[in-house]
PDB file of N, CA and C in Angstrom:
ATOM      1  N   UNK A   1      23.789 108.080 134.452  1.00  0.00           N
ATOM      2  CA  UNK A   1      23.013 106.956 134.943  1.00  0.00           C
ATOM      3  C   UNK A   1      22.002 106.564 133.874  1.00  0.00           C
ATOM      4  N   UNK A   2      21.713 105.341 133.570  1.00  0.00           N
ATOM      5  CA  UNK A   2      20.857 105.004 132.799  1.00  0.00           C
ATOM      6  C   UNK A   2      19.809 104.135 133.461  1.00  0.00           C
ATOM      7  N   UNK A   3      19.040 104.823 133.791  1.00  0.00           N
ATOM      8  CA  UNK A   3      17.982 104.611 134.340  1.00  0.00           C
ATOM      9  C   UNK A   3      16.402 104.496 133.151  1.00  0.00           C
ATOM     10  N   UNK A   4      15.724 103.581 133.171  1.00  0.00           N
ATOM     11  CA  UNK A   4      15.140 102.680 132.364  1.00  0.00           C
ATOM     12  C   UNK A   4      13.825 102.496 133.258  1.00  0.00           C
ATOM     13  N   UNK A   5      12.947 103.354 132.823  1.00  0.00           N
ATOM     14  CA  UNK A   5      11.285 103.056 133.196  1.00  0.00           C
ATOM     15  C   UNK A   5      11.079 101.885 133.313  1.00  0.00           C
ATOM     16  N   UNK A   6      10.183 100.861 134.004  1.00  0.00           N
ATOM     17  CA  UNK A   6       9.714  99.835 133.951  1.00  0.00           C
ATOM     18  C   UNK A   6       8.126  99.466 133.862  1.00  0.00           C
ATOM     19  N   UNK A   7       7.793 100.295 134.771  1.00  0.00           N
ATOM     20  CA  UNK A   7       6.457 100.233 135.240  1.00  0.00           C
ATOM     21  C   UNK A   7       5.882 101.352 136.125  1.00  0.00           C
ATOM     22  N   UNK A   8       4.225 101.554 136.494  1.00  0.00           N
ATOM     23  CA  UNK A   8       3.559 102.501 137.166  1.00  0.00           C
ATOM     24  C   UNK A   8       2.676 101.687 137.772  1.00  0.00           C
ATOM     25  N   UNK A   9       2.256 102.083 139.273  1.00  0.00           N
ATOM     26  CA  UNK A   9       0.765 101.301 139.493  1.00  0.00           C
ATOM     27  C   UNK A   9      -0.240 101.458 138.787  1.00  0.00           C
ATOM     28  N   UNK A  10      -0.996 100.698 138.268  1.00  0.00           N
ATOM     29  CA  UNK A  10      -1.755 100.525 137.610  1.00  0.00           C
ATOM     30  C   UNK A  10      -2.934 102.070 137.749  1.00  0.00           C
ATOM     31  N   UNK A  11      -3.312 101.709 138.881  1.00  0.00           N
ATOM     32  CA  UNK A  11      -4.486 102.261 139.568  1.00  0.00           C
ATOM     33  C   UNK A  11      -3.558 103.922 140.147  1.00  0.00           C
ATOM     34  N   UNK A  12      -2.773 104.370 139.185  1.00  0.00           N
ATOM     35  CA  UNK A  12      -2.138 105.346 140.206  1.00  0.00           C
ATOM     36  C   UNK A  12      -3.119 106.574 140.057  1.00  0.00           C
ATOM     37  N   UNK A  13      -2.702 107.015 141.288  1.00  0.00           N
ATOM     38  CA  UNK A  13      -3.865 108.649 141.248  1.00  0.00           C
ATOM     39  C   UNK A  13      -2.670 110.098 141.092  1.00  0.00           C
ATOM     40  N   UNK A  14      -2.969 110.732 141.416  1.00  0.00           N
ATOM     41  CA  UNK A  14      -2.448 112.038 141.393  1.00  0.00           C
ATOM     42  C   UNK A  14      -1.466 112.171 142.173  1.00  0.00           C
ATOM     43  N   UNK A  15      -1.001 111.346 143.285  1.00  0.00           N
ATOM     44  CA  UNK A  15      -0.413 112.321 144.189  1.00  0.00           C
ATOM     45  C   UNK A  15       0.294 110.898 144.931  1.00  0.00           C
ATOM     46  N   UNK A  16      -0.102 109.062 144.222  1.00  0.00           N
ATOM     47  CA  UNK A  16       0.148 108.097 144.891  1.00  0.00           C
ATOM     48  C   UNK A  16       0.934 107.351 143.403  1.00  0.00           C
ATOM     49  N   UNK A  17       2.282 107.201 143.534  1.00  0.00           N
ATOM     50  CA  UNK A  17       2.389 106.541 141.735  1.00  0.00           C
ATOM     51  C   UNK A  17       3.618 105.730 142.296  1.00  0.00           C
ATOM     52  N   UNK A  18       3.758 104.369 143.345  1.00  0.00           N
ATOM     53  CA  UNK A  18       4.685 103.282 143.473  1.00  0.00           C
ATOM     54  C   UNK A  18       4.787 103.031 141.822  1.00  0.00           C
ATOM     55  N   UNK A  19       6.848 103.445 141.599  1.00  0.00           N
ATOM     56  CA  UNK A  19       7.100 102.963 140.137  1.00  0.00           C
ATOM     57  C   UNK A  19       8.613 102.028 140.556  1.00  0.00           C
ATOM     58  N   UNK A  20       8.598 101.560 139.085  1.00  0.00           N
ATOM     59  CA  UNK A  20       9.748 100.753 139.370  1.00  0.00           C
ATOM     60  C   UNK A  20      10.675 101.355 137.908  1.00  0.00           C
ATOM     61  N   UNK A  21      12.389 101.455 138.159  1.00  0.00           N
ATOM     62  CA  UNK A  21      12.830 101.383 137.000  1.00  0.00           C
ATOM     63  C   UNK A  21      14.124 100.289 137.022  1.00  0.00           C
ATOM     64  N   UNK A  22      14.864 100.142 136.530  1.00  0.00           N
ATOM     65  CA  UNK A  22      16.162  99.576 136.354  1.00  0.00           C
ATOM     66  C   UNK A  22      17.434 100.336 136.201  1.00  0.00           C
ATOM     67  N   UNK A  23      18.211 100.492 136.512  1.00  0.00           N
ATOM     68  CA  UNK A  23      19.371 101.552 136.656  1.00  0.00           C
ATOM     69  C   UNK A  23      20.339 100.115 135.758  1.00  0.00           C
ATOM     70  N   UNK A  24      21.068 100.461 134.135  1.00  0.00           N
ATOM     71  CA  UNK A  24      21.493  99.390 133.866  1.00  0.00           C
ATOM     72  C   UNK A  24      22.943  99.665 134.224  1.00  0.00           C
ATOM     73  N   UNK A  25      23.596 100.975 134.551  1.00  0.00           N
ATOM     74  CA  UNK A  25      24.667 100.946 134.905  1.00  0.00           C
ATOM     75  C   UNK A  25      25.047 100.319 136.196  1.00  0.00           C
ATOM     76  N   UNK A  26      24.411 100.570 137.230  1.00  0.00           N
ATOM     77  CA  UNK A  26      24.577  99.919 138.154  1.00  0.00           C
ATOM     78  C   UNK A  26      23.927  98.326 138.642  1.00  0.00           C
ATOM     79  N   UNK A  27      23.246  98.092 137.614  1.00  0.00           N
ATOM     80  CA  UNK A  27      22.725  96.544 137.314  1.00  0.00           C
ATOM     81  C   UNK A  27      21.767  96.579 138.774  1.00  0.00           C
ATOM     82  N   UNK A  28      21.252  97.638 139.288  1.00  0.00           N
ATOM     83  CA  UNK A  28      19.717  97.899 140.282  1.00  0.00           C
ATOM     84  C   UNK A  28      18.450  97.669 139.559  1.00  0.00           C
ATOM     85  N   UNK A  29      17.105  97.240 140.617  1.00  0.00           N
ATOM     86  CA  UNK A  29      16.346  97.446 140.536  1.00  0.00           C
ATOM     87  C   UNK A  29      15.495  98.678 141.359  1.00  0.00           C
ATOM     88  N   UNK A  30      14.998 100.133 140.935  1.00  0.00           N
ATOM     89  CA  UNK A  30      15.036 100.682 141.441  1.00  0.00           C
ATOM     90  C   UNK A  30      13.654 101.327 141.706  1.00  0.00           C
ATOM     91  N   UNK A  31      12.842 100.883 143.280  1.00  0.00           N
ATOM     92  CA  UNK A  31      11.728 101.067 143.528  1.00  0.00           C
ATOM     93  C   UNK A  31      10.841 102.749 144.303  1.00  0.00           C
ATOM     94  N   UNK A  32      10.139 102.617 143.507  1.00  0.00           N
ATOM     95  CA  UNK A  32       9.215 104.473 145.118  1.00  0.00           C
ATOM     96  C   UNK A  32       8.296 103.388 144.984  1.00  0.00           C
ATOM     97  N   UNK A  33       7.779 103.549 146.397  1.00  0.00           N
ATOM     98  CA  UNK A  33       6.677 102.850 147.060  1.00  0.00           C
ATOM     99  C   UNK A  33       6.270 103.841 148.125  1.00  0.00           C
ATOM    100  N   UNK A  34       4.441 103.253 148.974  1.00  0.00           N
ATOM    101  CA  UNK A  34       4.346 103.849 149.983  1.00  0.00           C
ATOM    102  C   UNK A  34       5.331 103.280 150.778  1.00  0.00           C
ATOM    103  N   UNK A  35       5.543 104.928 151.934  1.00  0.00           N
ATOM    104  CA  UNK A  35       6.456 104.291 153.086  1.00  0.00           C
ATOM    105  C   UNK A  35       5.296 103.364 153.893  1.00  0.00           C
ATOM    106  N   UNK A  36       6.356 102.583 155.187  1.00  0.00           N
ATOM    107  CA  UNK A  36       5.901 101.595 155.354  1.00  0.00           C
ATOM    108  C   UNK A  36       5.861 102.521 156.893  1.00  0.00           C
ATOM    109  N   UNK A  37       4.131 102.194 157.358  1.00  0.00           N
ATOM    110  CA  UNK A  37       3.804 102.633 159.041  1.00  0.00           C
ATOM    111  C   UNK A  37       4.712 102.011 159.758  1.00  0.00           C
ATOM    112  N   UNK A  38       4.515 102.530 161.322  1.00  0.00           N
ATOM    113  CA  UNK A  38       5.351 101.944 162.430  1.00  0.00           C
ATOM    114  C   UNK A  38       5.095 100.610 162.682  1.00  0.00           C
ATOM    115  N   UNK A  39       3.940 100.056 162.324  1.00  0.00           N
ATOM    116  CA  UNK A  39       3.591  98.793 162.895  1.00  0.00           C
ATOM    117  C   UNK A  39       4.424  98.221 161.607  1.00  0.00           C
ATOM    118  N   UNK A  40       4.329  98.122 160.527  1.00  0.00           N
ATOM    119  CA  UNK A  40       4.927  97.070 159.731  1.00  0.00           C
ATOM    120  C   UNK A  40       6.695  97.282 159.740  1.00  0.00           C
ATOM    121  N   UNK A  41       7.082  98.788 160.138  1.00  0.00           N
ATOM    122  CA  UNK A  41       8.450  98.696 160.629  1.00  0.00           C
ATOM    123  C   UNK A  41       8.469  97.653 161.845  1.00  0.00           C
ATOM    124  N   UNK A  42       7.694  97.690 162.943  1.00  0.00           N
ATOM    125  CA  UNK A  42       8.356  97.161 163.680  1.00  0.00           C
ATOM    126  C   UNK A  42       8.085  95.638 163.620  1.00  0.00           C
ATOM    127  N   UNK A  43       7.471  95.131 162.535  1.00  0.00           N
ATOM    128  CA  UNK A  43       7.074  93.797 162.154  1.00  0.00           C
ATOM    129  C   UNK A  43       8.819  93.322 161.608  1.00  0.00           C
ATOM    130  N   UNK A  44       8.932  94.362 160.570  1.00  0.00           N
ATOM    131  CA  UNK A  44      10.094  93.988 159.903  1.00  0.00           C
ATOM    132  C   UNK A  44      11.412  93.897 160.462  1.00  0.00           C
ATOM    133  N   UNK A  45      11.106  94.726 161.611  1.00  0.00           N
ATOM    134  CA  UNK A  45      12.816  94.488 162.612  1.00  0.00           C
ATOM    135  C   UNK A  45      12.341  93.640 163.282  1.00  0.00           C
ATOM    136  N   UNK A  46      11.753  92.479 162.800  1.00  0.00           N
ATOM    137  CA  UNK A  46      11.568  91.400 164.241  1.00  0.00           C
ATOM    138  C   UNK A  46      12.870  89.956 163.206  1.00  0.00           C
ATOM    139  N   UNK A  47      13.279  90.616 161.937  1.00  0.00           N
ATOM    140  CA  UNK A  47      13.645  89.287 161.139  1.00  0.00           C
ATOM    141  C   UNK A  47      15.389  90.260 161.018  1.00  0.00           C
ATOM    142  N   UNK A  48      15.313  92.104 161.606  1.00  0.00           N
ATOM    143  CA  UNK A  48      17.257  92.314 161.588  1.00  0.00           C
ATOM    144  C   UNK A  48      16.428  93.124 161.485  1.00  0.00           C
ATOM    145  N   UNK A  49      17.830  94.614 161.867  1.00  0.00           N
ATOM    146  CA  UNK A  49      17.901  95.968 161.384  1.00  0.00           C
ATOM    147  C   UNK A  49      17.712  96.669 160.151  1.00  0.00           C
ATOM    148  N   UNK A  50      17.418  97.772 160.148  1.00  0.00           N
ATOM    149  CA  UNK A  50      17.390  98.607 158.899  1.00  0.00           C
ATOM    150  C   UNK A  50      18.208  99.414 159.178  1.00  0.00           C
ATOM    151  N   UNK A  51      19.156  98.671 158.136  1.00  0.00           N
ATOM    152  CA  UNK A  51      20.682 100.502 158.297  1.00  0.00           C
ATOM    153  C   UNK A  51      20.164 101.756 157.834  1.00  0.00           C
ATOM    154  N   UNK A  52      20.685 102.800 158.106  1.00  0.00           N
ATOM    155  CA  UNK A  52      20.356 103.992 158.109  1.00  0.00           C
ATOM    156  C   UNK A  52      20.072 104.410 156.550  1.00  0.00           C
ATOM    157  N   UNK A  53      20.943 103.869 155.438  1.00  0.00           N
ATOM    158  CA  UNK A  53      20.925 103.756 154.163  1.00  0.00           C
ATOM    159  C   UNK A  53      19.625 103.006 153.728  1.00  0.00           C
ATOM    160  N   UNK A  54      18.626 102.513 154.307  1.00  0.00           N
ATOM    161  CA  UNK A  54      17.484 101.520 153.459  1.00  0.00           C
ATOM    162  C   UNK A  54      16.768 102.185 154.485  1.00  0.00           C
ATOM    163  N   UNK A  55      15.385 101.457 154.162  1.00  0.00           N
ATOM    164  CA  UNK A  55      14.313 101.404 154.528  1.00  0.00           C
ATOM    165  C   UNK A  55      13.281 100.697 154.026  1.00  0.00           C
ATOM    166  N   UNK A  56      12.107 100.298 154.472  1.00  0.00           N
ATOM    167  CA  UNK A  56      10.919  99.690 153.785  1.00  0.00           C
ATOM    168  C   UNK A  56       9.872 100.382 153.068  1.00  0.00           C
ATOM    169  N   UNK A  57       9.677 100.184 151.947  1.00  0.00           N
ATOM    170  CA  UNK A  57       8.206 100.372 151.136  1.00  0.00           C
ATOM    171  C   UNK A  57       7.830  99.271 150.704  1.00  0.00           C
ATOM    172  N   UNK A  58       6.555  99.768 150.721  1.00  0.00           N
ATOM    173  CA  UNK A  58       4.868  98.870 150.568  1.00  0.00           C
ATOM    174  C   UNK A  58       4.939  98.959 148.905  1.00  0.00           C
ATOM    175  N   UNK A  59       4.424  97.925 147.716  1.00  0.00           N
ATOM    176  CA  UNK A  59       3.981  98.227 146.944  1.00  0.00           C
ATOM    177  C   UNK A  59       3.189  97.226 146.764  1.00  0.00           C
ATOM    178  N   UNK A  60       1.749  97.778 146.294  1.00  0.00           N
ATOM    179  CA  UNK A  60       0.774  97.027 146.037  1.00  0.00           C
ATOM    180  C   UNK A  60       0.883  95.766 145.028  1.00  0.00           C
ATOM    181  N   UNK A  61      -0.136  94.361 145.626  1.00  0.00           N
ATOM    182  CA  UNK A  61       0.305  93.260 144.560  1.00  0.00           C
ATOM    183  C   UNK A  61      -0.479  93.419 143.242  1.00  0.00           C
ATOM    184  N   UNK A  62      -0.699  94.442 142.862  1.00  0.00           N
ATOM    185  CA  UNK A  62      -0.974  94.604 141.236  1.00  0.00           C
ATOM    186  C   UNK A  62       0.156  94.854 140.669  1.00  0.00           C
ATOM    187  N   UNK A  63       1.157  95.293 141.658  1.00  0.00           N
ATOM    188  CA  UNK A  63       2.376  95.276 140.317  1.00  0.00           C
ATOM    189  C   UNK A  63       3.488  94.117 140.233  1.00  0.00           C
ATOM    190  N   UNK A  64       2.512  92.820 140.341  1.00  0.00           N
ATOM    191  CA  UNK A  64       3.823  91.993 140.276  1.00  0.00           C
ATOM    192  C   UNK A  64       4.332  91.874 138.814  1.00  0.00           C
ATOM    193  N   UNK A  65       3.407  91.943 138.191  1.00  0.00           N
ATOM    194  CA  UNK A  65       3.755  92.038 136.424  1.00  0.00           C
ATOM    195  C   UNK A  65       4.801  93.446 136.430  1.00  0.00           C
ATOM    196  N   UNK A  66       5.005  94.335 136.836  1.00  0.00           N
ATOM    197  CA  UNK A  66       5.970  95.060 136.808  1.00  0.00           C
ATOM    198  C   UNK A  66       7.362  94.936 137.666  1.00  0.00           C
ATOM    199  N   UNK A  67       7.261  94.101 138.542  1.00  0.00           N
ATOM    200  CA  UNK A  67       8.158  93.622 139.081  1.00  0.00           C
ATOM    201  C   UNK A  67       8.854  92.774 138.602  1.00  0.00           C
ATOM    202  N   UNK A  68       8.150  91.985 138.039  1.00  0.00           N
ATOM    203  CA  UNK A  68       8.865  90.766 137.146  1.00  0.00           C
ATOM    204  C   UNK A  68       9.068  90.982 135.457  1.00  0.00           C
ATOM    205  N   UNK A  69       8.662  92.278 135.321  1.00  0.00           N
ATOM    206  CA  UNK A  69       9.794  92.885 133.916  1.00  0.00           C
ATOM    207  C   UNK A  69      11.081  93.463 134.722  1.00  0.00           C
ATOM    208  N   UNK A  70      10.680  94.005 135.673  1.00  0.00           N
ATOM    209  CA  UNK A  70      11.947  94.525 136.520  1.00  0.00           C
ATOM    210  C   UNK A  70      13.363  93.357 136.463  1.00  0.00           C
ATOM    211  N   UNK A  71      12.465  92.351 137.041  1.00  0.00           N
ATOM    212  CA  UNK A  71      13.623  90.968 137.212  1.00  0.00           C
ATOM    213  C   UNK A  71      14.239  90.397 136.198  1.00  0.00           C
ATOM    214  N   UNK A  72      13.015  90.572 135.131  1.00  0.00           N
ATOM    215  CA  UNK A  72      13.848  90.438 133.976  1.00  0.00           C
ATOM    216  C   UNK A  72      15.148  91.035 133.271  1.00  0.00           C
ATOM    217  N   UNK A  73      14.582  92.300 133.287  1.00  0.00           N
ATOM    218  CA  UNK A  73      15.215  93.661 133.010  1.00  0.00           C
ATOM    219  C   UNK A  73      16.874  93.252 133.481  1.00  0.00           C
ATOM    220  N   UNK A  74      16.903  93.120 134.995  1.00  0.00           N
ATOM    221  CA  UNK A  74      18.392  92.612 135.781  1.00  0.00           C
ATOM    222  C   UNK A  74      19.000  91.275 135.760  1.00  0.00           C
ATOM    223  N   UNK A  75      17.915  90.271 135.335  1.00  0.00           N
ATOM    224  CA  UNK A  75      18.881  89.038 135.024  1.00  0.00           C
ATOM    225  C   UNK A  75      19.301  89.116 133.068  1.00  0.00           C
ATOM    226  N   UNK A  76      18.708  89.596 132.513  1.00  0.00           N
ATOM    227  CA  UNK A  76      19.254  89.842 131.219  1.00  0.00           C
ATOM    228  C   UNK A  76      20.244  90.881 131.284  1.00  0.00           C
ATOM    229  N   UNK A  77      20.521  91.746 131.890  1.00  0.00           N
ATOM    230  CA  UNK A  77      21.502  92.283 131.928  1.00  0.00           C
ATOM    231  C   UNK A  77      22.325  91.292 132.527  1.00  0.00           C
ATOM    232  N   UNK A  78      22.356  90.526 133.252  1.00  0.00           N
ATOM    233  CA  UNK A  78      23.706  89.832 133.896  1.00  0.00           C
ATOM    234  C   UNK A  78      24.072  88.487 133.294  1.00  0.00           C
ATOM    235  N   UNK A  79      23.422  87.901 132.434  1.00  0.00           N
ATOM    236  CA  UNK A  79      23.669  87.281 131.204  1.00  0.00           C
ATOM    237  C   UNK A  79      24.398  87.459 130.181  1.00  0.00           C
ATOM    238  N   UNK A  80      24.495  88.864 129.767  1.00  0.00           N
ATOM    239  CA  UNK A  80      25.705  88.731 128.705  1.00  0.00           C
ATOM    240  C   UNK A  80      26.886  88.651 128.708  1.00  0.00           C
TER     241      UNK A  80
END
């Protein structure tokens, strides 16, 4: 697997580090975030299910600059 760092929260502490990388073999973007409480689960099944395979995480909006090397990261891969 070639999996490809992207980014760290900025502000990460010891024991809290939402990262993002890119997996280029499988052309993913690949996120750890906080999990997401019951209330924002049950916010999120108000728009469909969560198959047993997914789930929701939270990541803070300081990392949209890492998100969007992320996006980059996967539409340049699907460009060539």
């Amino acid at each position: 697997m070639a999996l490809r760092f992207i980014g760290i929260d900025p502000n990460t502490g010891d024991d809290e580090c939402p990262t993002v990388w890119y997996n280029d073999e499988a052309g993913e973007i690949v996120v750890q975030g906080w999990k997401a409480d019951d209330e924002l689960r049950a916010k999120c099944l108000e728009t469909g299910s969560i198959p047993d395979g997914e789930d929701v995480v939270r990541l803070p909006a300081r990392m949209v600059a890492i998100l969007r090397k992320a996006c980059d990261a996967a539409e340049g891969a699907h460009v060539r």
